[in-house]
Protein backbone atom coordinates (compact mmCIF):
# COMPACT_ATOMS: atom_id res chain seq x y z
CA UNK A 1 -6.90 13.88 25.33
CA UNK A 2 -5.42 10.60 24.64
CA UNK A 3 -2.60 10.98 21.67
CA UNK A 4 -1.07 8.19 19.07
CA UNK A 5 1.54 6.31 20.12
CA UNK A 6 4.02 4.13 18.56
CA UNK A 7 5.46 1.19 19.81
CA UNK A 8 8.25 -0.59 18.36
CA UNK A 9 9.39 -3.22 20.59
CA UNK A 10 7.77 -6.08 18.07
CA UNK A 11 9.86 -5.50 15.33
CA UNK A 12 13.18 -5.30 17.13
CA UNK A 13 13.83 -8.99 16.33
CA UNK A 14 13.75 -8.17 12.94
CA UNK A 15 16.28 -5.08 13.29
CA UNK A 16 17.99 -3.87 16.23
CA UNK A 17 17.17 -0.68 18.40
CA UNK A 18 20.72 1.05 17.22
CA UNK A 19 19.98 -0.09 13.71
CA UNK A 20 16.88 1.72 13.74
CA UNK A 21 18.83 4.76 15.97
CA UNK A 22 21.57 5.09 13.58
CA UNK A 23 19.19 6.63 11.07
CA UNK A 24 18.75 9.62 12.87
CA UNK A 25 20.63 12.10 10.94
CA UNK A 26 19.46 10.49 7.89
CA UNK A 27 15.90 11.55 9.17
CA UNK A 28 16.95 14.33 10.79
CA UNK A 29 18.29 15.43 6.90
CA UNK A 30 14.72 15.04 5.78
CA UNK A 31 12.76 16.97 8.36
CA UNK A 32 14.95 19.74 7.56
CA UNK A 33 14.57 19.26 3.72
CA UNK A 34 10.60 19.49 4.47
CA UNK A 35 11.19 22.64 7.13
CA UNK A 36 12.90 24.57 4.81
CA UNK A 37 11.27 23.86 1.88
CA UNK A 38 14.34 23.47 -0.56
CA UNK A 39 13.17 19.27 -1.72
CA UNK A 40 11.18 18.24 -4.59
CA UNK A 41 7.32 19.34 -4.57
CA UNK A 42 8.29 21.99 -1.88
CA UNK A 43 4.80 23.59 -3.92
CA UNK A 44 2.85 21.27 -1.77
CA UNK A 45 4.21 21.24 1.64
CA UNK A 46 0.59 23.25 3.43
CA UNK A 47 0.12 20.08 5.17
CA UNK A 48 3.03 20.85 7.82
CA UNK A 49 1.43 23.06 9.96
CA UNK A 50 -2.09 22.93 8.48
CA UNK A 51 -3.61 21.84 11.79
CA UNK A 52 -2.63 25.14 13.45
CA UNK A 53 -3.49 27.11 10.54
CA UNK A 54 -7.04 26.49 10.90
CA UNK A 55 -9.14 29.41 11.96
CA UNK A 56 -11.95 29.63 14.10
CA UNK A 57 -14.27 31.45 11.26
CA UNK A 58 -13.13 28.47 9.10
CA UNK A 59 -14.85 25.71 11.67
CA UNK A 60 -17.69 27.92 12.19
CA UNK A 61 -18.46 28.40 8.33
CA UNK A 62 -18.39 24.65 7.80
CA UNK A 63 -20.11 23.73 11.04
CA UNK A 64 -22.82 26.24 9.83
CA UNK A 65 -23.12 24.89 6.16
CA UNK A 66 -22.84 21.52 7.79
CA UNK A 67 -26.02 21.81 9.59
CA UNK A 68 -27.90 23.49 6.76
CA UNK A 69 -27.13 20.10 5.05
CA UNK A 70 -28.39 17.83 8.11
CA UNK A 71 -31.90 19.68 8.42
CA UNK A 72 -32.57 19.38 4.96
CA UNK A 73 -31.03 15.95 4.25
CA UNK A 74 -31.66 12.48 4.80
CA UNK A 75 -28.47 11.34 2.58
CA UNK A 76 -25.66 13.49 1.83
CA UNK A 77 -23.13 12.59 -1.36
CA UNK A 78 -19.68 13.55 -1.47
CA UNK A 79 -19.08 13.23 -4.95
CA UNK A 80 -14.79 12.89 -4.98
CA UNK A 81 -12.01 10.49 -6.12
CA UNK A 82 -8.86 9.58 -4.16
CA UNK A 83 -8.00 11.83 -1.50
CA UNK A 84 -11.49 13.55 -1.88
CA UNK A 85 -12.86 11.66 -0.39
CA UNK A 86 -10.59 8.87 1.21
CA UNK A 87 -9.67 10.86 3.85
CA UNK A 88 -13.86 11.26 4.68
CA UNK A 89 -13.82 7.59 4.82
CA UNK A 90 -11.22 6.41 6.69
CA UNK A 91 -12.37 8.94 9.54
CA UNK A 92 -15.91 8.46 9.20
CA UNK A 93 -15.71 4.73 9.57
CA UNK A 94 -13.20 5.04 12.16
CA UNK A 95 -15.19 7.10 14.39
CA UNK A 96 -18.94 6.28 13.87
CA UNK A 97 -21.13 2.64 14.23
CA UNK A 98 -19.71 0.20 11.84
CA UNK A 99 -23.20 -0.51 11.00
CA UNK A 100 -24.51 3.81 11.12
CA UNK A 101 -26.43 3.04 7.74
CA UNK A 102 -28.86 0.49 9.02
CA UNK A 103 -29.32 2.96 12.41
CA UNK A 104 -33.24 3.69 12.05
CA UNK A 105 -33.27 6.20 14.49
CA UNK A 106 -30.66 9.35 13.66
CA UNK A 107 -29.57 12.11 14.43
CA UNK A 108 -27.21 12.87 11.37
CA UNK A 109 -27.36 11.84 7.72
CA UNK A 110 -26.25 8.78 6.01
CA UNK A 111 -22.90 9.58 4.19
CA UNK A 112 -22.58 8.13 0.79
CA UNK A 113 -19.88 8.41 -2.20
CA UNK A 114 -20.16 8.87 -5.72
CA UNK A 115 -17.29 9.85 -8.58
CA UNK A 116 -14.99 7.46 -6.98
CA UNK A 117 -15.19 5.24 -9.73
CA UNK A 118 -16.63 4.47 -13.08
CA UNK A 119 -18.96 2.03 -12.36
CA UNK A 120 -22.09 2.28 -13.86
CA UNK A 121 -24.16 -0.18 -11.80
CA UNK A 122 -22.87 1.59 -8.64
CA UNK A 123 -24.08 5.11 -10.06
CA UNK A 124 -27.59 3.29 -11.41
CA UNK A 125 -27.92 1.62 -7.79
CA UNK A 126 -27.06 4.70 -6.28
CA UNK A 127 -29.83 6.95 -8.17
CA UNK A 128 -32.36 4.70 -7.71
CA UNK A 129 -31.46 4.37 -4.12
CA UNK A 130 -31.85 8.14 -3.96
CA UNK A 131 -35.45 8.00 -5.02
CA UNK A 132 -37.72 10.10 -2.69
CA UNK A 133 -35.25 10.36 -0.68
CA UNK A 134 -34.04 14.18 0.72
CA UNK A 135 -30.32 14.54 -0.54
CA UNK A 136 -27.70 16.80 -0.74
CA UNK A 137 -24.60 16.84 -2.76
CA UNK A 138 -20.79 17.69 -1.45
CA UNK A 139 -18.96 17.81 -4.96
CA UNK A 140 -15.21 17.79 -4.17
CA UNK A 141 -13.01 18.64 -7.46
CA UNK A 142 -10.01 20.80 -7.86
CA UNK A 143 -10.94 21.12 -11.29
CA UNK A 144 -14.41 20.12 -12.39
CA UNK A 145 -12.86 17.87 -14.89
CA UNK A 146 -11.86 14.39 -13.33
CA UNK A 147 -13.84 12.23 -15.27
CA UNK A 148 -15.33 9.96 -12.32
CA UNK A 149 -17.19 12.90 -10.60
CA UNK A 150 -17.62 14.99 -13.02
CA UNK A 151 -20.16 12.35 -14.67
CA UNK A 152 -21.27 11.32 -11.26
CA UNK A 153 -21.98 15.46 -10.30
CA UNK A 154 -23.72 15.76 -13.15
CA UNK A 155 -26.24 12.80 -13.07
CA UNK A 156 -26.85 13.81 -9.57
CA UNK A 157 -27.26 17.16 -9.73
CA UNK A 158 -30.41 16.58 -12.39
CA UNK A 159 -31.66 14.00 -10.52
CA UNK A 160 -31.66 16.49 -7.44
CA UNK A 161 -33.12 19.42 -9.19
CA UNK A 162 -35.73 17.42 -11.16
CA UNK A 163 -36.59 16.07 -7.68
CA UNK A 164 -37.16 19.44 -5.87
CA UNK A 165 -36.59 22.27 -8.27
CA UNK A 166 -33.55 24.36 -9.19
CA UNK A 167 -33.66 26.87 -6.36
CA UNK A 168 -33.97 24.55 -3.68
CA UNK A 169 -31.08 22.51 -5.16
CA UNK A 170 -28.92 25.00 -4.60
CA UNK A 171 -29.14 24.88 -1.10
CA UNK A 172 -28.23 21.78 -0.71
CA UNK A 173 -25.10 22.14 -3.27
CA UNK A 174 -21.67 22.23 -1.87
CA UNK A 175 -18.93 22.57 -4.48
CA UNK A 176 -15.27 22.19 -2.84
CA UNK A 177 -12.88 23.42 -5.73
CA UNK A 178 -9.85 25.58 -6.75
CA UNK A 179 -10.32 29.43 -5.18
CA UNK A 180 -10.38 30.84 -9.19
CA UNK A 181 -10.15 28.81 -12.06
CA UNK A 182 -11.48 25.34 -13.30
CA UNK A 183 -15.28 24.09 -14.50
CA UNK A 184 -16.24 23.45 -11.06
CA UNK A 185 -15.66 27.41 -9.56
CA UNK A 186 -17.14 28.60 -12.84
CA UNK A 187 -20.28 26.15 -12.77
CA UNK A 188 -20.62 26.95 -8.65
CA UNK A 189 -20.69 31.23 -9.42
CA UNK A 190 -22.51 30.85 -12.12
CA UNK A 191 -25.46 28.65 -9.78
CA UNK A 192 -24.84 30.57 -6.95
CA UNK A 193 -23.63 27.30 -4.94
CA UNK A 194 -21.67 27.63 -1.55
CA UNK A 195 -18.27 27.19 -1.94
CA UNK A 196 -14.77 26.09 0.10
CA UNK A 197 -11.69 26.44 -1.07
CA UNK A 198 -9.09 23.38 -2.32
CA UNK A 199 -5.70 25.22 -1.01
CA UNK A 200 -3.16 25.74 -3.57
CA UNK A 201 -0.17 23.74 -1.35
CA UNK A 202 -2.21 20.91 -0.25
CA UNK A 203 -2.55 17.62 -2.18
CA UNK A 204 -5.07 15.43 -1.90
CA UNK A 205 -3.81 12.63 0.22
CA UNK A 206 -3.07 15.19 2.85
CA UNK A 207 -6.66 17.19 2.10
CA UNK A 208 -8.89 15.59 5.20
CA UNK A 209 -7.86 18.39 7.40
CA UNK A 210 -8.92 21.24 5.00
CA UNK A 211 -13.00 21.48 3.85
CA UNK A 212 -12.71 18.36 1.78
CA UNK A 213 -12.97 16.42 4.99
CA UNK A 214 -14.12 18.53 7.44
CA UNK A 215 -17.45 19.28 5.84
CA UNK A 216 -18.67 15.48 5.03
CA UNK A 217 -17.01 14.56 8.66
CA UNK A 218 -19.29 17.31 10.25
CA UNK A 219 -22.25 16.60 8.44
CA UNK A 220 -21.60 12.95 9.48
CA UNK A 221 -22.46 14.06 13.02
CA UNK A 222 -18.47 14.31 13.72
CA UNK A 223 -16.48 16.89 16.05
CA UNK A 224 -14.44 18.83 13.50
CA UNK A 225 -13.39 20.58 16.68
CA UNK A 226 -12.47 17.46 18.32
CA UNK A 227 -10.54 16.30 15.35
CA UNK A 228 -8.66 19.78 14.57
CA UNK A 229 -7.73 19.82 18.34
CA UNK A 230 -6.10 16.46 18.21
CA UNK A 231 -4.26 16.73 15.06
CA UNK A 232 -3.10 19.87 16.68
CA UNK A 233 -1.55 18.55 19.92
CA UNK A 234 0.24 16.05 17.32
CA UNK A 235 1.51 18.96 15.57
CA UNK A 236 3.18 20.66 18.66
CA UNK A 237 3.93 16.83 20.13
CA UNK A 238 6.17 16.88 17.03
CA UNK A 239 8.22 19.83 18.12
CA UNK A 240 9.24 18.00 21.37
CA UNK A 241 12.97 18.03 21.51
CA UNK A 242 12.72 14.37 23.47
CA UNK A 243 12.87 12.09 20.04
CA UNK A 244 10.86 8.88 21.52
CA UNK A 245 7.97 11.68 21.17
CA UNK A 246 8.59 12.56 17.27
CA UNK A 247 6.91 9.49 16.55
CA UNK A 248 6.94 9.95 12.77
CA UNK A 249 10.64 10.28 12.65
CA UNK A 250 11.04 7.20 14.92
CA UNK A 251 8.46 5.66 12.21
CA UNK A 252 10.81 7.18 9.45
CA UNK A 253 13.97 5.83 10.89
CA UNK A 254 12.55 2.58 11.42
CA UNK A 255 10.97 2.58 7.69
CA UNK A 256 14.59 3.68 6.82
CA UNK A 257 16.26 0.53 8.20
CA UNK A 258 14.19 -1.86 6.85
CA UNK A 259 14.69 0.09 3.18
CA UNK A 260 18.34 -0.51 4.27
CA UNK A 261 17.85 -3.85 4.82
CA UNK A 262 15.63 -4.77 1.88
CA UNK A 263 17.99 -3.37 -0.34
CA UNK A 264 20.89 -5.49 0.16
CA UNK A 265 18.85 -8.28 -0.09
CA UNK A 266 18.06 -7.56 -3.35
CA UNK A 267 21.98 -6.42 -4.27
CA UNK A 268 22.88 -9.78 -3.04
């Protein structure tokens, strides 16, 4: 497996290697703070060692509901704002055919977005695009109450269930939410939808790893294994005690200097 790297020998006419050394203690400070979980919004520090906390069961069950999706769908939605579905994105179009849409012969759905924004010509476009069409719907909320995909969820979900009945909708329903509370849990036990859960300590900028990626990225013909895998070797690369291998605390100390540098520009 081939891992990130990061080289920094283009900027070092801009700062020097010891200026960008000397902030090691500074970062060295703020890995602890994070490690020990004694900074501000220590509530949402899951992301540390999320790769390694992902289970085998966990993969399966979205690999499984994953599939269910990709026999019965042409299109899938994943109805999200921000990190719901940014994350999706950035991988998906990193990893598959810059031009996968316009692929006529496939072996995995075309991935589309909705709730994102408010746009009504985007959501008109997008509903009539869906128009005989087999669909799905991933609906990624937290809370059920965002404005963007709630409105988006809820245009979709009647055009889906007018399209092939109530009961069939269902099965191709995939609400992504809080593990309790919030419209969306209460809407998906009340229809009987399959659900993930939103973790409590994640936020949404750090959420690709958890089901709010993983299960658009698999349905997009993706290996969530693959993925997982890597951004676990980074996860124990971090732990090297060798500090060229930390690469983001080299990236910190270098993002550091230049914060250094920038402000006493501005001072003076």
């Amino acid at each position: 497996m081939k891992n990130i790297s990061l080289n920094i020998d283009k900027v070092l006419g801009t700062v020097s290697k010891k200026q960008i050394l000397d902030q090691e203690t500074k970062a060295n400070n703020c890995i602890a703070t994070l490690h020990n979980g004694d900074g501000k919004g220590n509530d949402f520090l899951g992301w540390l060692h999320l790769p390694s906390s992902i289970t085998d069961e966990e993969l399966t069950d979205i690999e499984n509901t994953a599939n269910i999706l990709r026999e019965k769908c042409e299109v899938v939605v994943a109805v999200g704002i921000g990190g719901s579905y940014l994350g999706t994105k950035a991988v998906v179009d990193a990893l598959n055919n810059s031009f996968d849409f316009l692929l006529k012969e496939r072996k995995n759905p075309i991935l589309l977005y909705a709730g994102q924004n408010i746009g009504e010509d985007y959501l008109y476009e997008l509903t009539e695009i869906l128009k005989g069409k087999q669909f799905g719907i991933i609906n990624i909320s937290k809370s059920g109450t965002t404005t963007e995909p709630a409105l988006a969820f809820r245009i979709l979900k009647k055009q889906l269930e007018d399209a092939v009945g109530k009961e069939e909708a269902k099965t191709r329903i995939v609400a992504i939410t809080d593990k309790s509370k919030g419209a969306l849990r209460t809407l998906a036990t009340k229809e009987g939808y399959k659900t993930f859960i939103i973790p409590d300590n994640v936020g949404g900028r750090f959420s690709v790893l958890t089901p709010v990626g993983l299960l658009p990225i698999a349905v997009a013909g993706i290996s969530i294994r693959e993925l997982v895998a890597g951004a676990v070797s980074m996860e124990k690369r971090q732990e090297s005690k060798f500090l060229s291998k930390k690469i983001f605390r080299l990236y910190m100390q270098l993002f550091a200097t230049n914060c250094t540098k920038v402000a006493k520009r501005l001072k003076y």
